[in-house]
Protein backbone atom coordinates (compact mmCIF):
# COMPACT_ATOMS: atom_id res chain seq x y z
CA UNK A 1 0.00 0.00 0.00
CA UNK A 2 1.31 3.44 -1.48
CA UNK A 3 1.59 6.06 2.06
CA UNK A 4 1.05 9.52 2.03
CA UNK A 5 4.30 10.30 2.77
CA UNK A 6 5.31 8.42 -0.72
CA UNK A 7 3.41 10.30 -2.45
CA UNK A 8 4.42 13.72 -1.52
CA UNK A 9 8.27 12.82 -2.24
CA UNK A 10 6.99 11.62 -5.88
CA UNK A 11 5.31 14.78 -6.59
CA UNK A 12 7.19 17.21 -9.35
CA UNK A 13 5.34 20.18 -10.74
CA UNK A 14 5.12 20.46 -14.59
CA UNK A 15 7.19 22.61 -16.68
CA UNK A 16 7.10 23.89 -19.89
CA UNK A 17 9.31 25.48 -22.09
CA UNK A 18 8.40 28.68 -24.81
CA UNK A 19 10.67 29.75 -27.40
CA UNK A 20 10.66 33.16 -28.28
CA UNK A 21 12.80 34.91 -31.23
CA UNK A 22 14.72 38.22 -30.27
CA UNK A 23 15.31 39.39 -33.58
CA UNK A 24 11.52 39.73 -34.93
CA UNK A 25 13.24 42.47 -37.23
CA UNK A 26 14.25 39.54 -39.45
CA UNK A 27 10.84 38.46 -40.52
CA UNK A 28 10.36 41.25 -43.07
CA UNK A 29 13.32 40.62 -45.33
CA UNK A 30 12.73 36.63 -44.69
CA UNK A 31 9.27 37.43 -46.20
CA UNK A 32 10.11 39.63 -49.33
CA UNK A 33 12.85 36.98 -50.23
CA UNK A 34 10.28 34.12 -49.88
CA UNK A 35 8.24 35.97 -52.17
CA UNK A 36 11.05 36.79 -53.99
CA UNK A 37 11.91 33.13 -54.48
CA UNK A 38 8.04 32.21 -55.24
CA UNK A 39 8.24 34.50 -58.01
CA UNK A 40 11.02 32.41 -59.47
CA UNK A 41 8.93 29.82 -59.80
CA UNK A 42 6.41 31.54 -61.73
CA UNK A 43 5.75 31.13 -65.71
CA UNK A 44 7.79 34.03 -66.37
CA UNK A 45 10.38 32.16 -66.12
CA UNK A 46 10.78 28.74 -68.62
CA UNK A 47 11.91 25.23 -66.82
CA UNK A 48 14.81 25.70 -69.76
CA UNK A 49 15.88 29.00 -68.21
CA UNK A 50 15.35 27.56 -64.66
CA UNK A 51 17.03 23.96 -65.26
CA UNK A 52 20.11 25.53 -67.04
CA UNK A 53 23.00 25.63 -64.55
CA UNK A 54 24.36 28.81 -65.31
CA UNK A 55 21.03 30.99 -66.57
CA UNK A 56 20.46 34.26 -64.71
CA UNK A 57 16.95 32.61 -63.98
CA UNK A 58 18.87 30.03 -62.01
CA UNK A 59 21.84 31.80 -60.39
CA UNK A 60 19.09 34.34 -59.38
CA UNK A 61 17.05 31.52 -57.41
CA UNK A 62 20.35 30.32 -56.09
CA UNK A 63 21.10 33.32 -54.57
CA UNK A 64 17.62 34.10 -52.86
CA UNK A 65 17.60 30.67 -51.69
CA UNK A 66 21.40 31.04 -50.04
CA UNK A 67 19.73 34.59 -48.38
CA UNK A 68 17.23 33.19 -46.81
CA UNK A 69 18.97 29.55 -45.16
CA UNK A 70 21.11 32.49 -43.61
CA UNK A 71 18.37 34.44 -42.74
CA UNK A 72 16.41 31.44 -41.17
CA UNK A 73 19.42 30.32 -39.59
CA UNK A 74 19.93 33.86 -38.15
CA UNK A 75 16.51 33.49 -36.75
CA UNK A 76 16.46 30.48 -35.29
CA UNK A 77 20.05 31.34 -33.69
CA UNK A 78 18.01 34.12 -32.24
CA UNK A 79 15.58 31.91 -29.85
CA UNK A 80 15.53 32.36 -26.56
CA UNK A 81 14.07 29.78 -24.28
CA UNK A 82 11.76 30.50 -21.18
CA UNK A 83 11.00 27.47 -18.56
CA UNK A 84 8.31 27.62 -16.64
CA UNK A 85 7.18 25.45 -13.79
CA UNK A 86 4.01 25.68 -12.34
CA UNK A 87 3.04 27.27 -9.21
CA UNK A 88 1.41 24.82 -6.18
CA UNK A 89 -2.60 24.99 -6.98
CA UNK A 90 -3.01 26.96 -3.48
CA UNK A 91 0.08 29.25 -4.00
CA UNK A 92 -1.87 29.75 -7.84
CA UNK A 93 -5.14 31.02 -6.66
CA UNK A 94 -3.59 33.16 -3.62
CA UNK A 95 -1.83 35.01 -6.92
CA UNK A 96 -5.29 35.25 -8.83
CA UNK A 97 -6.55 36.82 -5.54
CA UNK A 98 -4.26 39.01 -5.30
CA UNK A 99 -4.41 39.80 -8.91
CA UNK A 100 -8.50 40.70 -8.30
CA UNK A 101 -10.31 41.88 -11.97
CA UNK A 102 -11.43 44.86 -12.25
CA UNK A 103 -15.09 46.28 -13.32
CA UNK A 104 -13.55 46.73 -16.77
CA UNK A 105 -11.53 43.04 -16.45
CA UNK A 106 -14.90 41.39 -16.17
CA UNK A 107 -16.84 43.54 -18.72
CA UNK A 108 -13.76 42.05 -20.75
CA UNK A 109 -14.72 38.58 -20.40
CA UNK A 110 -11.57 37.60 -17.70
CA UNK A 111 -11.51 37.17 -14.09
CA UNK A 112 -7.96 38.38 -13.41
CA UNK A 113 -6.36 41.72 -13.20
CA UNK A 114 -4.93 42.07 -17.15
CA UNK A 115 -2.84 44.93 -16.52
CA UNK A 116 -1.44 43.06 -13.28
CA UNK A 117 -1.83 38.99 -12.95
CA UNK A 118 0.22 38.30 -16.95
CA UNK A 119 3.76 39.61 -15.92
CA UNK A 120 3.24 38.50 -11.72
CA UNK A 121 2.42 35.08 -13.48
CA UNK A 122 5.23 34.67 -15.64
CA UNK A 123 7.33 36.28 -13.64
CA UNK A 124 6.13 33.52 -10.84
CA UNK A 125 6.84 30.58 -12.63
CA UNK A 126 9.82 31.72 -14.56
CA UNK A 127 12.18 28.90 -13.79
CA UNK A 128 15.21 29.38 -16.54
CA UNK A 129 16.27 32.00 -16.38
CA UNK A 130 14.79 33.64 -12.68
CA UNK A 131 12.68 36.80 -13.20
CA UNK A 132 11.45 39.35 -11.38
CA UNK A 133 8.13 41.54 -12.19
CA UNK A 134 9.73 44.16 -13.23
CA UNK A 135 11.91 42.30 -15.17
CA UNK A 136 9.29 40.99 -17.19
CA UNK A 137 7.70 44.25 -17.47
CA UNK A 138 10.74 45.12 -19.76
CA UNK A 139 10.63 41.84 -21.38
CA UNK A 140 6.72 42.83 -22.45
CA UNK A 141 7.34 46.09 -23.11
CA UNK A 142 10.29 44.65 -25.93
CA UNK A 143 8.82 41.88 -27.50
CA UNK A 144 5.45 42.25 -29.57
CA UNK A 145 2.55 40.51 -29.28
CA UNK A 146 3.02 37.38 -30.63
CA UNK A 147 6.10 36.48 -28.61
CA UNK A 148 3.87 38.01 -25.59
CA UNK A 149 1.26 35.58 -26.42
CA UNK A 150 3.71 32.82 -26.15
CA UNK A 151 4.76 33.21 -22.74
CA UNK A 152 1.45 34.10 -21.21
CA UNK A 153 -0.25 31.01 -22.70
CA UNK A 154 2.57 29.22 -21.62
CA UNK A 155 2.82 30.35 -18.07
CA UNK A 156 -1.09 29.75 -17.83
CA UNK A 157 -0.89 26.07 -19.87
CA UNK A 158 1.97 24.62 -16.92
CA UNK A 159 -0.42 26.01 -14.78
CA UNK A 160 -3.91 25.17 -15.78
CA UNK A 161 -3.67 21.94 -18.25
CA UNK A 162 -4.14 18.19 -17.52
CA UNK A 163 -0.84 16.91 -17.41
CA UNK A 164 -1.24 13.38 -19.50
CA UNK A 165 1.63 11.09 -21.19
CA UNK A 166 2.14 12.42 -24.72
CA UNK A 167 0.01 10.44 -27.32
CA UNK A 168 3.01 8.49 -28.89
CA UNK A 169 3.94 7.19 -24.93
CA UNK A 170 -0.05 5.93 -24.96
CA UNK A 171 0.36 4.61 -27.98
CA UNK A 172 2.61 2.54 -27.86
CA UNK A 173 1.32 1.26 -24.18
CA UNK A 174 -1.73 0.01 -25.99
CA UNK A 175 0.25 -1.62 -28.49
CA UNK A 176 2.07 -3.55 -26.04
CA UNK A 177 -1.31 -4.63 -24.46
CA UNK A 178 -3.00 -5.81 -27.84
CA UNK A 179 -4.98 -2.74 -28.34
CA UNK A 180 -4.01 -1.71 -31.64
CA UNK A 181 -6.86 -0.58 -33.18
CA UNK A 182 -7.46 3.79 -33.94
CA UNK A 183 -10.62 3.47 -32.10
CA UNK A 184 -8.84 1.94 -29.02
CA UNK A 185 -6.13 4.58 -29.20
CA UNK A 186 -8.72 7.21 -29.55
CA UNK A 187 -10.96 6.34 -26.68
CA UNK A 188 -7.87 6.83 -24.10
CA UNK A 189 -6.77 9.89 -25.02
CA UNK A 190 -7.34 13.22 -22.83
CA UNK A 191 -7.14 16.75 -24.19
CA UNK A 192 -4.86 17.68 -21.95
CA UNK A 193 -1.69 19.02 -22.80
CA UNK A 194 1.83 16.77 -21.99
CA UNK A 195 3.95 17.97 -19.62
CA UNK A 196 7.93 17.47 -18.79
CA UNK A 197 9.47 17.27 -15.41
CA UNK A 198 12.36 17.84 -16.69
C-alpha cells in the first residue's frame, strides 16, 4: 500500500518550455525573399531558363535561396528559451486573488487583473532563467505581441492543463497490451496538454 508520505516525495510540478525569437526584425526581409523566391517559380520564367546551370533565372534563385537559409538560420540562432514550472494549486489562486479583476476586467470577459496577474504570473513561474516583475515588465514592453502571447499562454498552460503522457507514450502502451486498433487509441486519449518534469 502506497503512504502519504510516498506520495508527496513523488510529486514534481510540470514545466514547460516557450521559445521566443529576439530578432523579430528579421521576418520582413525573410518574407520579401520568400516571395522573392516564389516569383522564381512563376511562368515568367521557362523550366529551360530555370534547369540551365548557369542561366540568370537560375543563379538568381540560387542566390535568394542562399539569403534566406542564412536568414532562417539567423533566426532560429536568435531563440531564446523561457521554462516555466508551475506554481502549487493553493500558491496559484492566492496570486489570482491578489491579482483581483477589475469592473472593466470582467466587462472584458476575464476574471484576473490584465494589466497586473500576466507579468506577476510569468514572472512567478519563470524557472530558466529567474525573473522578477519588473523584469518581465521590460521583457513585455520589448517583444510584440506574438512572442507576448507565447509566454502568457505558456505560463497559464503549466499552470492550468491536464498533465497526461504524450500520445506516442499511450500509444505505444496500448500496443504492447494488444490494443491496436485507432478506435482503441482514440478512446484513451485526454485533451490535456503533456507535460515534462524535466
Amino acid at each position: 500500500m502506497t503512504t502519504f508520505d510516498e506520495i508527496m516525495g513523488e510529486l514534481r510540478l510540470p514545466r514547460l518550455t516557450a521559445r521566443v525569437y529576439t530578432r523579430g526584425d528579421l521576418l520582413a526581409e525573410i518574407t520579401r525573399l520568400a516571395n522573392a523566391y516564389e516569383a522564381t517559380r512563376s511562368t515568367s520564367y521557362s523550366d529551360d531558363e530555370l534547369g540551365a546551370a548557369n542561366s540568370p533565372a537560375a543563379a538568381e534563385r540560387d542566390r535568394i535561396f542562399d539569403r534566406l537559409e542564412e536568414l532562417n538560420a539567423e533566426l532560429e540562432a536568435s531563440v531564446v528559451e523561457f521554462e516555466f514550472q508551475a506554481l502549487g494549486a493553493i500558491e496559484y489562486r492566492m496570486l489570482q486573488e491578489a491579482h483581483k479583476p477589475r469592473p472593466s476586467d470582467v466587462e472584458a470577459g476575464v476574471d484576473f487583473n490584465i494589466d497586473t496577474f500576466p507579468s506577476a504570473l510569468v514572472s512567478a513561474c519563470s524557472f530558466d532563467p529567474v525573473m522578477t516583475v519588473d523584469q518581465v515588465d521590460q521583457l513585455f514592453a520589448s517583444i510584440h505581441d506574438g512572442e507576448f502571447k507565447k509566454l502568457w499562454s505558456t505560463a497559464i498552460a503549466v499552470n492550468v492543463a491536464e498533465v497526461t503522457a504524450p500520445k506516442f507514450v499511450r500509444r505505444s502502451a496500448l500496443e504492447v497490451l494488444g490494443a491496436t486498433s485507432s478506435s482503441s487509441v482514440g478512446d484513451t486519449e485526454s485533451h490535456g496538454a503533456s507535460f515534462s518534469d524535466g
